[in-house]
N, C-alpha and C. Protein backbone atom coordinates (compact mmCIF):
# COMPACT_ATOMS: atom_id res chain seq x y z
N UNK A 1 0.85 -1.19 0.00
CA UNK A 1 0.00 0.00 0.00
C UNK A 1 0.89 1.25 0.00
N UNK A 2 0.61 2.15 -1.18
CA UNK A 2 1.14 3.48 -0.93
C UNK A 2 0.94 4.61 0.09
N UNK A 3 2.18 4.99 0.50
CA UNK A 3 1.90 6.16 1.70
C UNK A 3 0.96 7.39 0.89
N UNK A 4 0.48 8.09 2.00
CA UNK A 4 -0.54 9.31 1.23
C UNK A 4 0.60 10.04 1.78
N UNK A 5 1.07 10.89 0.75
CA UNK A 5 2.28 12.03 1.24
C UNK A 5 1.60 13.10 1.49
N UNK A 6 2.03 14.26 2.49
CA UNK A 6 1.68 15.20 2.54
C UNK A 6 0.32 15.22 3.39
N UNK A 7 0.01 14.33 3.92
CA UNK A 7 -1.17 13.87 5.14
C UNK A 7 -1.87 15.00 5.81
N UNK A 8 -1.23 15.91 6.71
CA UNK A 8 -1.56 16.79 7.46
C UNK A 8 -1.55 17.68 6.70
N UNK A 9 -0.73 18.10 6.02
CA UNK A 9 -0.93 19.29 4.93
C UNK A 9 -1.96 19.46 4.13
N UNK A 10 -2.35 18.55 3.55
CA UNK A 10 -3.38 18.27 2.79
C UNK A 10 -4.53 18.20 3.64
N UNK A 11 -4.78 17.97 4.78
CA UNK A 11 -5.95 17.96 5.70
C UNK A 11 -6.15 19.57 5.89
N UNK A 12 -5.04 19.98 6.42
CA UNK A 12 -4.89 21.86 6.60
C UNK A 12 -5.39 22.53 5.43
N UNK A 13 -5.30 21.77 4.09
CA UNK A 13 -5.67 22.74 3.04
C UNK A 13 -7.06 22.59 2.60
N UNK A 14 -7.52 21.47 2.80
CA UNK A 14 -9.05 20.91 2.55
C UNK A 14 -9.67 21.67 3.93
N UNK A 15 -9.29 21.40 4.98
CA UNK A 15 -10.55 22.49 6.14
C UNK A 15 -10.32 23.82 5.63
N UNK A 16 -9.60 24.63 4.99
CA UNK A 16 -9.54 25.98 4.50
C UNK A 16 -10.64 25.87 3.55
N UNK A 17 -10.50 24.70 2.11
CA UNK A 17 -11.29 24.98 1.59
C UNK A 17 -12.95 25.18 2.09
N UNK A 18 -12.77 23.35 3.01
CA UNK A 18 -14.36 23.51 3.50
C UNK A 18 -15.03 24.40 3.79
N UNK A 19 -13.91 25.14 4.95
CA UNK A 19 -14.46 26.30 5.36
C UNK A 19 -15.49 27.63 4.66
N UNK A 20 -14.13 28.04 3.46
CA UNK A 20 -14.66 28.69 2.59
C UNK A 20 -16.31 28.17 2.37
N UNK A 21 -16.16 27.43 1.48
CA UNK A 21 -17.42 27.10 1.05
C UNK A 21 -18.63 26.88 1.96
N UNK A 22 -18.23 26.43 3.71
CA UNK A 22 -19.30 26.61 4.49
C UNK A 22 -19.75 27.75 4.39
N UNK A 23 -18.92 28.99 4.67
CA UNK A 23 -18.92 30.53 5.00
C UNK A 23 -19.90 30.93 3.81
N UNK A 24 -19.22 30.79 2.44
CA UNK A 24 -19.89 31.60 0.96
C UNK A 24 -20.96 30.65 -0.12
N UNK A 25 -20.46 29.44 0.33
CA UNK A 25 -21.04 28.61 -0.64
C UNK A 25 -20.99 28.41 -2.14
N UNK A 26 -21.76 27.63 -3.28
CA UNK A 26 -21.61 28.05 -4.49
C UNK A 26 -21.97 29.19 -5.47
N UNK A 27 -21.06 29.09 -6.82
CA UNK A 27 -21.87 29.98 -7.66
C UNK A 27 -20.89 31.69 -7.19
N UNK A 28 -20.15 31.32 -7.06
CA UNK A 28 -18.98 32.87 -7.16
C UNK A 28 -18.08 32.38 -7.86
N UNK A 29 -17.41 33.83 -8.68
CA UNK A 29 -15.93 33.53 -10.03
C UNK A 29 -15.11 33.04 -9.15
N UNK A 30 -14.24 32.21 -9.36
CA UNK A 30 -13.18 31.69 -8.92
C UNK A 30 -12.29 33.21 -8.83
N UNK A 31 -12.28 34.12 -8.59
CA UNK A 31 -11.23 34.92 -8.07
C UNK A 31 -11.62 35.33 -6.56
N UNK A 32 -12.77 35.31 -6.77
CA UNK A 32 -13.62 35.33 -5.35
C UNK A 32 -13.20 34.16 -4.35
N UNK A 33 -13.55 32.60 -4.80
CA UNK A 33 -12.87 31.91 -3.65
C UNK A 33 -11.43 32.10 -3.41
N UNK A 34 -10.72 32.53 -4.82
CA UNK A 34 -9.16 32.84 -4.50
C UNK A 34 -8.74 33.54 -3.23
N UNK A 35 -9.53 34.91 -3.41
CA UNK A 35 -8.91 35.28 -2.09
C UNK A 35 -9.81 34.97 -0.84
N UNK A 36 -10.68 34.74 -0.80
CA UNK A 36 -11.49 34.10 0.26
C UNK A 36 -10.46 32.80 0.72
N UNK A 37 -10.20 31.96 -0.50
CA UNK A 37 -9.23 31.03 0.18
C UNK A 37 -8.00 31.45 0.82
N UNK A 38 -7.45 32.51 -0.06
CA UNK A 38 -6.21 32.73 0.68
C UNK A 38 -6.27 33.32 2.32
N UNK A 39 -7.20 34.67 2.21
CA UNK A 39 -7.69 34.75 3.86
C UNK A 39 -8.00 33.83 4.47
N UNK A 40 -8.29 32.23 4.26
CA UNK A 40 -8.90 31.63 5.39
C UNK A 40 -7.73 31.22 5.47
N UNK A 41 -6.81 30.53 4.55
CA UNK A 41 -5.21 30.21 4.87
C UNK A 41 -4.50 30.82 5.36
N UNK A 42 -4.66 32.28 5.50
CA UNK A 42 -3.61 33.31 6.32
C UNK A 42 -4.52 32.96 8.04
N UNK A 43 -5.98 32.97 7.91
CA UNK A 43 -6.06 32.69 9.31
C UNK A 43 -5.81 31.44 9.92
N UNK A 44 -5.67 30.63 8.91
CA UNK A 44 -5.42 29.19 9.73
C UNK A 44 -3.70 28.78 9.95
N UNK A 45 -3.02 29.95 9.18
CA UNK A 45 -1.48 30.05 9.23
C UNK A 45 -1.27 28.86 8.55
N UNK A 46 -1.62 28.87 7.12
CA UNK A 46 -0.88 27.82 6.37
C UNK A 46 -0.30 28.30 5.65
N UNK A 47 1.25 27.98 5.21
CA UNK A 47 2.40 28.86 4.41
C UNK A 47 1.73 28.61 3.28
N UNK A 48 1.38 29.71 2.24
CA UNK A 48 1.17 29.64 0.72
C UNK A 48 1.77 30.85 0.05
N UNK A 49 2.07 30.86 -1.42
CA UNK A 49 2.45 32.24 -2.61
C UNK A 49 1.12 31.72 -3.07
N UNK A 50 1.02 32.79 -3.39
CA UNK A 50 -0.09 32.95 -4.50
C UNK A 50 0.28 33.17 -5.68
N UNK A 51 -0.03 33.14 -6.60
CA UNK A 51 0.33 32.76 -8.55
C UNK A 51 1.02 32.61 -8.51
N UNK A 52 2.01 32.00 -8.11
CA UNK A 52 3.72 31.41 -8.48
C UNK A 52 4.20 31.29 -9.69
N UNK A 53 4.82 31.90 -10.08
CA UNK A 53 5.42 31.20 -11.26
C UNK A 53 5.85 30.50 -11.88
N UNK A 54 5.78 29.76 -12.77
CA UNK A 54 6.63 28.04 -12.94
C UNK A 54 6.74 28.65 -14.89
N UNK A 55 8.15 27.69 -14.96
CA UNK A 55 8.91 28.23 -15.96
C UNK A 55 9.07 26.78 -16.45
N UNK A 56 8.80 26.53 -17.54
CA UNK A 56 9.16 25.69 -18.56
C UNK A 56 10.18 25.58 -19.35
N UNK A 57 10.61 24.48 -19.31
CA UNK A 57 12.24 24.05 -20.46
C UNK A 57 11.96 23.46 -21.72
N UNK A 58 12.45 23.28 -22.60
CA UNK A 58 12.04 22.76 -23.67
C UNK A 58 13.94 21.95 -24.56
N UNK A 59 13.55 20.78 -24.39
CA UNK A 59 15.09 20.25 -24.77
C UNK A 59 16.30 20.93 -23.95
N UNK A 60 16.21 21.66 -22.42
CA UNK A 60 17.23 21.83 -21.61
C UNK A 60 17.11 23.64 -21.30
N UNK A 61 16.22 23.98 -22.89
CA UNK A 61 16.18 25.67 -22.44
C UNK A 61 14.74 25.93 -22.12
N UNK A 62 14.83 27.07 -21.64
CA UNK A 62 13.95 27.99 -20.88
C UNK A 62 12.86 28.67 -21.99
N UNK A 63 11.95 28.27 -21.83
CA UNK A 63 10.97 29.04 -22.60
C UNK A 63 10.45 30.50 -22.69
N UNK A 64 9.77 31.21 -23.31
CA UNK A 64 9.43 32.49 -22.66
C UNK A 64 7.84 32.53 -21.92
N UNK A 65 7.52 31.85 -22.41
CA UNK A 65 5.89 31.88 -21.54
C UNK A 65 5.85 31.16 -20.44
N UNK A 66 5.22 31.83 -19.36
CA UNK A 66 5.05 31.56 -17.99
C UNK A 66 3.52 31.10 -17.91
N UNK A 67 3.54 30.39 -16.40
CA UNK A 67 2.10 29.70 -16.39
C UNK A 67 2.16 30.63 -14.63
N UNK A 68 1.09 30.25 -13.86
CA UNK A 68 0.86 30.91 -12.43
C UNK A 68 0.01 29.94 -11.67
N UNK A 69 0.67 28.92 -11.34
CA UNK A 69 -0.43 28.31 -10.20
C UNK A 69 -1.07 29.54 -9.09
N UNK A 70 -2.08 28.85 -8.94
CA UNK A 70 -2.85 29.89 -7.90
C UNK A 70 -2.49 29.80 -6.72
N UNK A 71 -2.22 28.69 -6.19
CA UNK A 71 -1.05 28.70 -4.93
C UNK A 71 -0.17 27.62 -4.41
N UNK A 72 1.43 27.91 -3.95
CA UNK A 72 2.29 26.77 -3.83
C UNK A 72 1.71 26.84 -2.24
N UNK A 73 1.61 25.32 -1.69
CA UNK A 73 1.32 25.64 -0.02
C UNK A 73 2.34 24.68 1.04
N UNK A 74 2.85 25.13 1.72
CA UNK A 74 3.51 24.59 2.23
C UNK A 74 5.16 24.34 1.26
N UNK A 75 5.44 25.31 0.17
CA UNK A 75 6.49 24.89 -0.57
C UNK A 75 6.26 23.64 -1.16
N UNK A 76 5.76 23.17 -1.16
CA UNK A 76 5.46 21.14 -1.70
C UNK A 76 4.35 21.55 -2.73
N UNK A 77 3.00 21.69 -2.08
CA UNK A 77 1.59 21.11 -2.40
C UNK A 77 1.09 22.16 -4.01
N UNK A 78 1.21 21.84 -5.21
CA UNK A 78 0.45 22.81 -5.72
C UNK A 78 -1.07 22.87 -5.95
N UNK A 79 -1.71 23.93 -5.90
CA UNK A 79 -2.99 24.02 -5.62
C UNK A 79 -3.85 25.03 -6.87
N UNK A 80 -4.34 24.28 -7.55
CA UNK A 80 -5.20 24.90 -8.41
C UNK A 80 -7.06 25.04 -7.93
N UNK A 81 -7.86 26.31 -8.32
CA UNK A 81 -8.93 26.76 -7.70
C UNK A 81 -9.70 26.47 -9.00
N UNK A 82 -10.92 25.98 -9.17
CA UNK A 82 -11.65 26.23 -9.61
C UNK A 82 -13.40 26.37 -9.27
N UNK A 83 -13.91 27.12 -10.19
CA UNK A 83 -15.28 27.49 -10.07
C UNK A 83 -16.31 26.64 -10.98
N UNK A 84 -16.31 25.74 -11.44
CA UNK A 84 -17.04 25.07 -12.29
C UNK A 84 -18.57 23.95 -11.69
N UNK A 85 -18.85 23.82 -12.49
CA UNK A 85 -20.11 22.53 -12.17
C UNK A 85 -19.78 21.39 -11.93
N UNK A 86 -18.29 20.87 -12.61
CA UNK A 86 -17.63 19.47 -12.81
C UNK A 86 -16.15 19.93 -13.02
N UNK A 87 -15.56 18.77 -12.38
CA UNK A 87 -14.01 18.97 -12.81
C UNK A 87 -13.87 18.52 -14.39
N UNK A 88 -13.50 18.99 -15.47
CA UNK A 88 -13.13 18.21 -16.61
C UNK A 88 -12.03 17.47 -16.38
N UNK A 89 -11.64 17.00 -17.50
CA UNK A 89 -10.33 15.82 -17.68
C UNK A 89 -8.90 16.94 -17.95
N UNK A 90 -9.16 18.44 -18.57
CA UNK A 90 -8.11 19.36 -18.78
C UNK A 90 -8.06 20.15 -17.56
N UNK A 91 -8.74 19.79 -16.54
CA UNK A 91 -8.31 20.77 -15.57
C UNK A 91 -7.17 19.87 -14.66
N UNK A 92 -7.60 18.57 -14.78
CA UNK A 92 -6.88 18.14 -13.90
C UNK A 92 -5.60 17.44 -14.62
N UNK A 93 -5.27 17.69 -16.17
CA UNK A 93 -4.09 17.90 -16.54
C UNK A 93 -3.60 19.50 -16.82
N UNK A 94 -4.07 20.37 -16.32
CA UNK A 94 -3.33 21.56 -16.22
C UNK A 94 -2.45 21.15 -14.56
N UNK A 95 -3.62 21.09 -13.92
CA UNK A 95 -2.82 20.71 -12.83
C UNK A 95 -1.33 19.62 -12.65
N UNK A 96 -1.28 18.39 -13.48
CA UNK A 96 -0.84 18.02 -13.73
C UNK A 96 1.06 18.51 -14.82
N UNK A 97 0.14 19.54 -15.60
CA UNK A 97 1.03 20.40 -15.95
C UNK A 97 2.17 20.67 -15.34
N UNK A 98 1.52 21.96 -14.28
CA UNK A 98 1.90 21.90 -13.29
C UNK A 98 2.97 21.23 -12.29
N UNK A 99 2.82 20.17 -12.25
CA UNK A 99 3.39 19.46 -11.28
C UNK A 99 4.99 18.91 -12.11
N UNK A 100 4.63 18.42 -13.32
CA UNK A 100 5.73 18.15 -13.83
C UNK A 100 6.88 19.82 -14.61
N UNK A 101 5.85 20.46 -14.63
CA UNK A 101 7.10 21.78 -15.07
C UNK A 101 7.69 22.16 -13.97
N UNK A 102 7.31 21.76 -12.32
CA UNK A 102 7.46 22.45 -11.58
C UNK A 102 8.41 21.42 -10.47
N UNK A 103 8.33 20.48 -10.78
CA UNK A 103 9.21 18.92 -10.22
C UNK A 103 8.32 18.61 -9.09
N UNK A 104 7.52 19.00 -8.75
CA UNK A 104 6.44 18.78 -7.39
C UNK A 104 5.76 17.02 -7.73
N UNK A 105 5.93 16.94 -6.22
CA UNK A 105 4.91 15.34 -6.24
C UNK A 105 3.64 15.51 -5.99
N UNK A 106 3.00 16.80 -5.68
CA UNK A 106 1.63 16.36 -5.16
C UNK A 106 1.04 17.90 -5.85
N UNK A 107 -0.34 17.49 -6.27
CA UNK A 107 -1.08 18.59 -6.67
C UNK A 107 -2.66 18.36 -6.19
N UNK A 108 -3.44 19.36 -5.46
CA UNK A 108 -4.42 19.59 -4.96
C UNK A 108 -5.83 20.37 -5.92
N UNK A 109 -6.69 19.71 -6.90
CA UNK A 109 -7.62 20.58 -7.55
C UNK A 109 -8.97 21.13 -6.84
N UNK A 110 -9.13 22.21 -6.21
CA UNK A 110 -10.08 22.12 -5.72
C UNK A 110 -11.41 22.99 -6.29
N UNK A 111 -12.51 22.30 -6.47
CA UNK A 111 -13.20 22.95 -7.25
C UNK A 111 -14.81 23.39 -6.18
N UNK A 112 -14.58 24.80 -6.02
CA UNK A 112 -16.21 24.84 -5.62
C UNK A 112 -17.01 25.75 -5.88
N UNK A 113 -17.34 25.10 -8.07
CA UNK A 113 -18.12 25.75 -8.16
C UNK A 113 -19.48 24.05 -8.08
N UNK A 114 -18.83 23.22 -7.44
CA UNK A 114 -19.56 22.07 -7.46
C UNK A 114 -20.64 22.18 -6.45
N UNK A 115 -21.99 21.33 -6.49
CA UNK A 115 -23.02 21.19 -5.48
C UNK A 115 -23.38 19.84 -4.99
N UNK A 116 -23.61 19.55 -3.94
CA UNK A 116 -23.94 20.07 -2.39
C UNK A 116 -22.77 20.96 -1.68
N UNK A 117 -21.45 20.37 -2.13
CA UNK A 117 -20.34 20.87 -1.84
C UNK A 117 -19.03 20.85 -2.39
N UNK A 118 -18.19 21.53 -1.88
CA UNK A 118 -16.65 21.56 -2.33
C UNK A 118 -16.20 20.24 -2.97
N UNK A 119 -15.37 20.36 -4.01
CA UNK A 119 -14.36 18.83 -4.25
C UNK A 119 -12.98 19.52 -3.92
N UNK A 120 -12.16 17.82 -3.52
CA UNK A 120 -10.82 18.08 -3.59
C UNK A 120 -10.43 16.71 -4.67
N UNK A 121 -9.46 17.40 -5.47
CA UNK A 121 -9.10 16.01 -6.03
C UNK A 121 -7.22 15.98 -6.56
N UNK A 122 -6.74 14.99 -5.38
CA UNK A 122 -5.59 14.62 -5.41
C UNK A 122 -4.68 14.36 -6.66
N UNK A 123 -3.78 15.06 -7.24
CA UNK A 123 -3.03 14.38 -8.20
C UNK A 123 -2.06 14.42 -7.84
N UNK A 124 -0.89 13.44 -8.06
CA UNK A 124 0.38 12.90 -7.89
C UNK A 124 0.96 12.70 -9.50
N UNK A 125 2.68 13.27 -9.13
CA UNK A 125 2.98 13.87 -10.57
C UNK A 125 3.83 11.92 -10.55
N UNK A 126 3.42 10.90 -11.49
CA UNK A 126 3.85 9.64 -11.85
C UNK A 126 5.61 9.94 -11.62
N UNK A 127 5.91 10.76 -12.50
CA UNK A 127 7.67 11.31 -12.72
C UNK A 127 8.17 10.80 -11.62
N UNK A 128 7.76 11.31 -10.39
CA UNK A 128 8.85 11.86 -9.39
C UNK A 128 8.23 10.88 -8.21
N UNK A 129 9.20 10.26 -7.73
CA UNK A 129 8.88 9.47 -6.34
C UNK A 129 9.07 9.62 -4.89
């Protein structure tokens, strides 16, 4: 059986979300839970950047276009926000994206533009062990 990495961290970042969504609920732009999320993470004192930058290589060089996760947490966890009805299959390879431009093992999608409530959905970048 595989270990779940990032255990407590990932618990810390899901009660932020819950929270949120107890507090506001559905049906707001995802820039809205952005910083709603980030205030509930500054009150629950969980280390996050917000839009981070991650830089892509291409055959060893550096590209010019930049991407911005919405937040690195804990230095490890990347965390993408969304506002939708359903997660698609491209959100959770952006996230994925993500994880491999960025060498990270663990990526967090959390989406709440979903109903009754919030999703979290775990991705782990295969690459890196």
């Amino acid at each position: 059986m595989d270990e779940i990495i990032f255990k407590e961290e990932c618990y810390a970042i899901q009660g932020a979300a819950f929270e949120v969504y107890r507090e506001i609920g559905c049906g707001f732009a995802e820039q809205v839970y952005q910083e709603c999320f980030a205030r509930e993470m500054c009150a629950q004192h969980i280390p996050f950047e917000s839009q981070k930058e991650l830089r892509l290589q291409y055959k060893g060089e550096w590209i010019d276009k930049t991407y911005r996760a919405d937040f690195v947490c804990y230095n490890t966890i990347i965390v993408e926000i969304k506002a939708v009805s359903d997660v698609a299959p491209e959100h959770k390879a952006q996230v994925l994206n993500y994880l491999r431009m960025s060498e990270t093992r663990l990526g967090l999608l959390i989406n709440f533009g979903h109903y009754p409530k919030a999703t979290v959905d775990r991705i782990l970048n295969s690459r890196l062990k």
